[in-house]
N, C-alpha and C. Protein backbone atom coordinates (compact mmCIF):
# COMPACT_ATOMS: atom_id res chain seq x y z
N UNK A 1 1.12 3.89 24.45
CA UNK A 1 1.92 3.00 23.61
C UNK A 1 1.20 1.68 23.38
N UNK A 2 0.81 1.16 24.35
CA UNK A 2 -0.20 -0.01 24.53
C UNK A 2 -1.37 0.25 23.21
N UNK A 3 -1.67 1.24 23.68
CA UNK A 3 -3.15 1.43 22.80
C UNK A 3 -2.64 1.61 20.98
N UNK A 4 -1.25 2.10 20.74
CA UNK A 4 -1.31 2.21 19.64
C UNK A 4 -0.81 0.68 19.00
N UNK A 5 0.22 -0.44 19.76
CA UNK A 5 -0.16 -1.42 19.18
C UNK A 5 -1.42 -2.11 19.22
N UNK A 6 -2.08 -1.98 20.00
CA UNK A 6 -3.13 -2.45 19.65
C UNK A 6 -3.89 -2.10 18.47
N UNK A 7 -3.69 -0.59 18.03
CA UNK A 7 -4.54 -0.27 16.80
C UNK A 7 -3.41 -0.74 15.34
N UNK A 8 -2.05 -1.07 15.92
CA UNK A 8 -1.30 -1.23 14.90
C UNK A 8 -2.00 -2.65 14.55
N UNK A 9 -2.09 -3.30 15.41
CA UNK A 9 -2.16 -5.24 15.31
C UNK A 9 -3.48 -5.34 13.86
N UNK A 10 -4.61 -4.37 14.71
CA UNK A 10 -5.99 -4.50 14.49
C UNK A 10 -6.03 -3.87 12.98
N UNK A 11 -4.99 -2.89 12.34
CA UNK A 11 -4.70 -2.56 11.56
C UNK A 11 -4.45 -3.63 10.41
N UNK A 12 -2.97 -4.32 10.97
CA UNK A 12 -2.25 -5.44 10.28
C UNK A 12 -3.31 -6.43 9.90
N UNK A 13 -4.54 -6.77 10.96
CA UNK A 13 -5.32 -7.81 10.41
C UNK A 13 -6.67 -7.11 9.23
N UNK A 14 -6.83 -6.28 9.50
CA UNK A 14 -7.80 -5.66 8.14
C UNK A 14 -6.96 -5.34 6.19
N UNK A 15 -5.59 -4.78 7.15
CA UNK A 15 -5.16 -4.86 5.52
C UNK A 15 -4.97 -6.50 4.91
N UNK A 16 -4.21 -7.24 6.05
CA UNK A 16 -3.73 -8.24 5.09
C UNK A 16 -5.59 -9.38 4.89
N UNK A 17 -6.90 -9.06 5.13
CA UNK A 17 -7.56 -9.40 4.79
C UNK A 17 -8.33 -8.63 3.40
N UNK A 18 -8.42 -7.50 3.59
CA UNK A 18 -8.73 -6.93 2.38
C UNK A 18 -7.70 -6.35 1.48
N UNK A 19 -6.38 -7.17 1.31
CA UNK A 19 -5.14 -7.55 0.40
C UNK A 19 -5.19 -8.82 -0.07
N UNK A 20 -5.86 -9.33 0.80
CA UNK A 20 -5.63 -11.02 0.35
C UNK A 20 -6.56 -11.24 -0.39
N UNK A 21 -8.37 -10.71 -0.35
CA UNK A 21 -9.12 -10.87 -0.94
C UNK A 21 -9.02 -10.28 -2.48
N UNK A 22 -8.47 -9.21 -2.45
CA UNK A 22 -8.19 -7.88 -3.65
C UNK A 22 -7.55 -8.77 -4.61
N UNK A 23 -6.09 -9.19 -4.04
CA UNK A 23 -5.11 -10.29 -4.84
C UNK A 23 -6.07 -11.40 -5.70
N UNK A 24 -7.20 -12.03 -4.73
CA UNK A 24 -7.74 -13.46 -4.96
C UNK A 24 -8.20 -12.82 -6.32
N UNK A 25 -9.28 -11.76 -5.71
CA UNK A 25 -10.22 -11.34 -7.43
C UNK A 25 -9.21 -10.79 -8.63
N UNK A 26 -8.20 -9.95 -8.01
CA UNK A 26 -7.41 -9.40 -9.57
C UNK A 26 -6.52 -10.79 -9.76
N UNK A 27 -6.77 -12.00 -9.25
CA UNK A 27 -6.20 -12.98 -9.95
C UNK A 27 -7.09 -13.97 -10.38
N UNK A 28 -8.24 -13.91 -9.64
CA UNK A 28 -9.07 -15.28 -10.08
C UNK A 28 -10.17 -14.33 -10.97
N UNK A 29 -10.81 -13.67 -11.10
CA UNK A 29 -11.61 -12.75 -11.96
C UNK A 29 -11.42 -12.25 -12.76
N UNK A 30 -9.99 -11.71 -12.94
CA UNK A 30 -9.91 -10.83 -14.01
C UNK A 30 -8.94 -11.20 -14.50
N UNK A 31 -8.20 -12.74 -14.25
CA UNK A 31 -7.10 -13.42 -15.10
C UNK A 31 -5.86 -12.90 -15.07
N UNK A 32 -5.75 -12.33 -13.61
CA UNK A 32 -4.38 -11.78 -13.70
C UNK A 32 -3.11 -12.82 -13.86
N UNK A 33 -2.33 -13.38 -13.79
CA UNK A 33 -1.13 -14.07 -13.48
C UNK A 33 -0.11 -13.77 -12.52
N UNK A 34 -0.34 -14.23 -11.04
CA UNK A 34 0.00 -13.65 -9.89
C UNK A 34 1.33 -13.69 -10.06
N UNK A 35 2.48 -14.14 -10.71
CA UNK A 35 4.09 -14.18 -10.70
C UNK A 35 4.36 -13.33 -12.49
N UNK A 36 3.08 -12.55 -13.14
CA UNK A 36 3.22 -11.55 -13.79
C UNK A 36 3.25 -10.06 -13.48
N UNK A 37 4.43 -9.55 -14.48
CA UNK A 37 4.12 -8.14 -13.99
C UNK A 37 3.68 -7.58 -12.07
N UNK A 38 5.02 -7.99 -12.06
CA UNK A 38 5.26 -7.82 -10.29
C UNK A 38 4.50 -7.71 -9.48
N UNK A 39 3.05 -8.59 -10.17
CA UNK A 39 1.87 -8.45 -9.13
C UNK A 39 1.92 -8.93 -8.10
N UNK A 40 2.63 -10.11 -7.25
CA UNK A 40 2.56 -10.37 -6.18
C UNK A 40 3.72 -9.10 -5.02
N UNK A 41 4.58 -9.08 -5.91
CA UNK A 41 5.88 -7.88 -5.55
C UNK A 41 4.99 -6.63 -4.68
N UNK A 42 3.79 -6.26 -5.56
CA UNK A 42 3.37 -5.10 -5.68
C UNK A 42 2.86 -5.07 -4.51
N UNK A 43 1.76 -6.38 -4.14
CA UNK A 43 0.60 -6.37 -3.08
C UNK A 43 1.79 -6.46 -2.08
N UNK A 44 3.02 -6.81 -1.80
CA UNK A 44 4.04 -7.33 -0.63
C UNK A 44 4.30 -5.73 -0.32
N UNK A 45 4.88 -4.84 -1.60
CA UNK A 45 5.35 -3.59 -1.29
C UNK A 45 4.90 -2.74 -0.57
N UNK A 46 3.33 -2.87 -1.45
CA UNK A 46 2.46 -1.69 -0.63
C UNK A 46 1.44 -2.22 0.56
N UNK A 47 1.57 -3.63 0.59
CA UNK A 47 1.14 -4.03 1.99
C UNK A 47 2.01 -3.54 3.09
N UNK A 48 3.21 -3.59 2.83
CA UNK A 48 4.52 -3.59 4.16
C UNK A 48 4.48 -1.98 4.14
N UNK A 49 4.72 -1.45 3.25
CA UNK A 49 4.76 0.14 3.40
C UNK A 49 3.16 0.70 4.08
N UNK A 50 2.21 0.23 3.91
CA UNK A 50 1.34 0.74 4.22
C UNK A 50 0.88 0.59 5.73
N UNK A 51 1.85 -0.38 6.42
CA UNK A 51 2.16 -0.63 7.35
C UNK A 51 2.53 -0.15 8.15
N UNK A 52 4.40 0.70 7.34
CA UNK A 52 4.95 1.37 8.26
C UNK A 52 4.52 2.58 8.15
N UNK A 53 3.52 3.19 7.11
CA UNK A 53 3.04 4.71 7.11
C UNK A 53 1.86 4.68 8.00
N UNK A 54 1.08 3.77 8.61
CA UNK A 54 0.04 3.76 9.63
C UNK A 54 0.97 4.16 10.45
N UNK A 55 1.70 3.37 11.02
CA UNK A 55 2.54 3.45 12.37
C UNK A 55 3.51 4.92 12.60
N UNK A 56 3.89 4.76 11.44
CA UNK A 56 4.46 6.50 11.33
C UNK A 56 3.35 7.16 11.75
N UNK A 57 2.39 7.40 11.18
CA UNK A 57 0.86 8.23 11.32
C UNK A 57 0.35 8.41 12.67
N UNK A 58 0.60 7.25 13.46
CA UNK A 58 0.14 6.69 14.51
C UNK A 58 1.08 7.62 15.55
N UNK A 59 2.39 7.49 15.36
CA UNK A 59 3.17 7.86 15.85
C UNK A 59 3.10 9.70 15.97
N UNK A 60 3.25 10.15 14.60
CA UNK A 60 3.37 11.40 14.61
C UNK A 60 1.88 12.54 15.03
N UNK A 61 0.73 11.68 15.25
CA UNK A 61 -0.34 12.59 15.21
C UNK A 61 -0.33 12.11 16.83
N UNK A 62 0.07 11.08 17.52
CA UNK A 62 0.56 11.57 18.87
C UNK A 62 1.64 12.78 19.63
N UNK A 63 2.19 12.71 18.78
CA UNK A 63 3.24 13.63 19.28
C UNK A 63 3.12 14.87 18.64
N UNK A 64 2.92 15.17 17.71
CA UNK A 64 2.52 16.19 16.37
C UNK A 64 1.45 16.33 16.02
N UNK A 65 0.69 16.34 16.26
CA UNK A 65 -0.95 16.31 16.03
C UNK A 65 -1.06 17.18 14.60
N UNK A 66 -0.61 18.22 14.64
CA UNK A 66 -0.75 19.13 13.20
C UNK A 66 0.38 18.79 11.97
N UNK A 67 1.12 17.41 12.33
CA UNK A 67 1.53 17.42 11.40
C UNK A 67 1.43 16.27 10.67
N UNK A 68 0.45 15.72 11.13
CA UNK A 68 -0.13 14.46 10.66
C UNK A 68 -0.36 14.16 8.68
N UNK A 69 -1.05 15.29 8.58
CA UNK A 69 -1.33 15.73 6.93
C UNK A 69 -0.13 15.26 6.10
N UNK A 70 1.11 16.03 6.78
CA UNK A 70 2.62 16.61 6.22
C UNK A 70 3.01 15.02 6.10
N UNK A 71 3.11 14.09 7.30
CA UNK A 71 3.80 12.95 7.48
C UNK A 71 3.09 12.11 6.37
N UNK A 72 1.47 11.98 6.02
CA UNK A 72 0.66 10.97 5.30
C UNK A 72 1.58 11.76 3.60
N UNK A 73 1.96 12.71 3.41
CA UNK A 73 2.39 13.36 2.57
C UNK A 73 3.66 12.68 1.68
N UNK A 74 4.16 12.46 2.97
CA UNK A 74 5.70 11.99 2.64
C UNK A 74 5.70 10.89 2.82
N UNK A 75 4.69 10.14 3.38
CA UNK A 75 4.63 8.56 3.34
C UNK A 75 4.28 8.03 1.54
N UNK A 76 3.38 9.12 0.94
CA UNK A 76 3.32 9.15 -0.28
C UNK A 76 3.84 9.17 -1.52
N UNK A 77 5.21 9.83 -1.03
CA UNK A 77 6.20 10.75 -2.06
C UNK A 77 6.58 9.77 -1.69
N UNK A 78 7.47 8.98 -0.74
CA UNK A 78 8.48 8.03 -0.89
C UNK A 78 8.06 6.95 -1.49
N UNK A 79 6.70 6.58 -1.03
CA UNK A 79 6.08 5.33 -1.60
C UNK A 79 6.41 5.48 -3.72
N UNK A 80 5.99 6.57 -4.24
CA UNK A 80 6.21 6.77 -5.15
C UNK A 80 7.79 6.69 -5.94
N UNK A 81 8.05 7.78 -5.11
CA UNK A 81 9.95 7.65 -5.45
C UNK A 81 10.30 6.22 -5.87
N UNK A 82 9.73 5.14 -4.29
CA UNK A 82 10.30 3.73 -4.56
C UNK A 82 9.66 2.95 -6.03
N UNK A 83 8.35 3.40 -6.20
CA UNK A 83 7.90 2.63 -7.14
C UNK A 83 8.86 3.63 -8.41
N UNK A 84 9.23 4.69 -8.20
CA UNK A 84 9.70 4.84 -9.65
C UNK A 84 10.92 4.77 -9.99
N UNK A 85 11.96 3.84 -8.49
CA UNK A 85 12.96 3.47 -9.09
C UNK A 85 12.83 2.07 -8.99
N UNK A 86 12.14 1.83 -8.59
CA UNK A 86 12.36 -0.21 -8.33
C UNK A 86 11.45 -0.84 -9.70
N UNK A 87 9.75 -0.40 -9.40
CA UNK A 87 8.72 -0.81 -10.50
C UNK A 87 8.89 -0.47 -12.08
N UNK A 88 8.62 0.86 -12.11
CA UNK A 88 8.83 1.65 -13.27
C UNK A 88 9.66 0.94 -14.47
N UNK A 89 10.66 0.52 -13.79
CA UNK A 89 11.81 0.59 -14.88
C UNK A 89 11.74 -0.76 -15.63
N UNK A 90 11.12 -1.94 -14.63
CA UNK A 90 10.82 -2.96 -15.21
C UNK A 90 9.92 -2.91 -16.21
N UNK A 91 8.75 -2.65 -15.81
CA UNK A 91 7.51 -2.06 -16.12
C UNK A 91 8.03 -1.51 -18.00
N UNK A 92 8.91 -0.66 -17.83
CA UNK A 92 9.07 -0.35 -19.24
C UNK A 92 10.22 -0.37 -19.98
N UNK A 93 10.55 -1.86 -19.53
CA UNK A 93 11.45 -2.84 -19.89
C UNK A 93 11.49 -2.90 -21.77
N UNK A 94 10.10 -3.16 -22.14
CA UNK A 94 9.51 -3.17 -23.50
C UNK A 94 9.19 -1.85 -24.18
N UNK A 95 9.58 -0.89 -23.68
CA UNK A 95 9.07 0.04 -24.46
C UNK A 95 7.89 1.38 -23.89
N UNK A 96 7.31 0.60 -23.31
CA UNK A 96 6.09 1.07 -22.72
C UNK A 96 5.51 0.41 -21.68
N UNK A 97 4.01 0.98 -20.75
CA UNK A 97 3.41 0.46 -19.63
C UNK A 97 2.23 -0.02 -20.14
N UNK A 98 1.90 -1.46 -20.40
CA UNK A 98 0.78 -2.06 -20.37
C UNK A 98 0.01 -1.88 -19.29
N UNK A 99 -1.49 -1.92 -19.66
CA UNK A 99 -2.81 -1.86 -18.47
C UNK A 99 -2.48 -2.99 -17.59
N UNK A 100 -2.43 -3.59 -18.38
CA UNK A 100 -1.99 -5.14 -16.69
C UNK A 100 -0.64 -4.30 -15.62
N UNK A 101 0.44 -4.14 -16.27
CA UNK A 101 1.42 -3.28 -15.37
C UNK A 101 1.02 -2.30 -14.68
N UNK A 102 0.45 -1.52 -15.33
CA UNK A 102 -0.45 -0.20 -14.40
C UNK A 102 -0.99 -1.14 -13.65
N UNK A 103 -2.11 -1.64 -13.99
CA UNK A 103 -2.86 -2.19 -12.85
C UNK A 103 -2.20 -3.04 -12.00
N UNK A 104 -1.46 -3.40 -12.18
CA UNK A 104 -0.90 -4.74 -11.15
C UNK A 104 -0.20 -4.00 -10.06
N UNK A 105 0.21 -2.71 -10.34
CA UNK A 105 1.09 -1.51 -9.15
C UNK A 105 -0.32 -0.75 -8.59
N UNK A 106 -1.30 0.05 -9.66
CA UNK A 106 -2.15 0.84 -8.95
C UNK A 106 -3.39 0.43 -7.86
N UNK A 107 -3.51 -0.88 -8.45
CA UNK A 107 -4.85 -1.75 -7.90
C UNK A 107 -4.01 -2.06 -6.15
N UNK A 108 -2.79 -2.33 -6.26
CA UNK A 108 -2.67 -2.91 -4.61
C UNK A 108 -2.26 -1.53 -4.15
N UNK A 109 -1.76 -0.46 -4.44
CA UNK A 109 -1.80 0.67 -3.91
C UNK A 109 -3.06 1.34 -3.82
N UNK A 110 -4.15 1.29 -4.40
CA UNK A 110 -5.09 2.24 -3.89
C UNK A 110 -5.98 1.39 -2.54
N UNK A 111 -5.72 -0.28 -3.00
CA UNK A 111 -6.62 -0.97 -2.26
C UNK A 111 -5.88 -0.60 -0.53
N UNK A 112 -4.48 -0.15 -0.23
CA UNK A 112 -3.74 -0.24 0.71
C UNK A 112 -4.32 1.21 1.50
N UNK A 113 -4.08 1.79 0.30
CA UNK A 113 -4.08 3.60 1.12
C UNK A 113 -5.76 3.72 1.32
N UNK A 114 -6.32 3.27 0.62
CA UNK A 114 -7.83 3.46 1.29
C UNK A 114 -7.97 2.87 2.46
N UNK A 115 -7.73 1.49 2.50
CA UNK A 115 -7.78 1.21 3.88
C UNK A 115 -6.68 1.33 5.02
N UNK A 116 -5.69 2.29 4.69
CA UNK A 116 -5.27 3.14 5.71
C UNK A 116 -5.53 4.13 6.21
N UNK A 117 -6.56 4.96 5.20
CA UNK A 117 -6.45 6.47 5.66
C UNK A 117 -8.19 5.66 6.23
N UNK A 118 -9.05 4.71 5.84
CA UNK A 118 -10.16 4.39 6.60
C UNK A 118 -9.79 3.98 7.67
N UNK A 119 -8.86 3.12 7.85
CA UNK A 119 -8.57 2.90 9.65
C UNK A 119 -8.29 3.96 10.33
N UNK A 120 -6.81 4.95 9.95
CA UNK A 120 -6.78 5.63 10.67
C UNK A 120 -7.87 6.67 10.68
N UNK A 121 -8.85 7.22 10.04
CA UNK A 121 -9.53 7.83 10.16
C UNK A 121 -10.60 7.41 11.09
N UNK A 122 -10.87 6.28 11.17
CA UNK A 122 -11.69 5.67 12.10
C UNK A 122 -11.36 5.29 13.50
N UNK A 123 -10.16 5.60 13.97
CA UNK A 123 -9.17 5.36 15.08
C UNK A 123 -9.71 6.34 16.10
């Protein structure tokens, strides 16, 4: 138990550094507008969720070892579900999904799940 907060902590400090940096450039580089298009919402969502799907992960490939796959699975589907009742709908408030909207949801989700499935893979 010890050992897995410890990998939880060591976890918490790599995402929210390579979240914080991700945010800086898709706002200072590429002109995002951090209180546009639920970009700060987004990096909060899938920072915190990506959080509790490590720890789930963490959890279940101790106890479940083979069902580790199944759990990263459904950490996925829900993550989605939520974005397609909470994000989505704003998102196509106007009609349609602008590239800034896509990007402002896909950019902090891929930046999250890569460096979850790299930690835990590296665990």
């Amino acid at each position: 138990m010890k050992n897995e907060l410890r990998k939880s902590a060591r976890f918490i400090l790599i995402l929210s550094i390579v979240t914080i940096v991700s945010f800086c450039v898709q706002v200072l580089v590429f002109s995002f507008p951090p209180h546009d298009h639920l970009l700060l919402e987004a990096y909060f969502f899938n920072g915190v969720f990506a959080v509790l799907a490590y720890i789930s992960l963490l959890i279940v490939n101790r106890k479940q070892p083979g069902f580790t796959g199944f759990a990263f699975m459904a950490s996925s589907a829900i993550k989605f579900l939520i974005f397609l009742s909470v994000f989505y709908p704003v998102y196509y408030q106007d009609g349609g999904i602008s590239q800034k909207e896509l990007l402002s949801f896909f950019v902090p989700y891929s930046i999250c799940l890569v460096t979850e499935l790299f930690v835990f893979v590296k665990h």
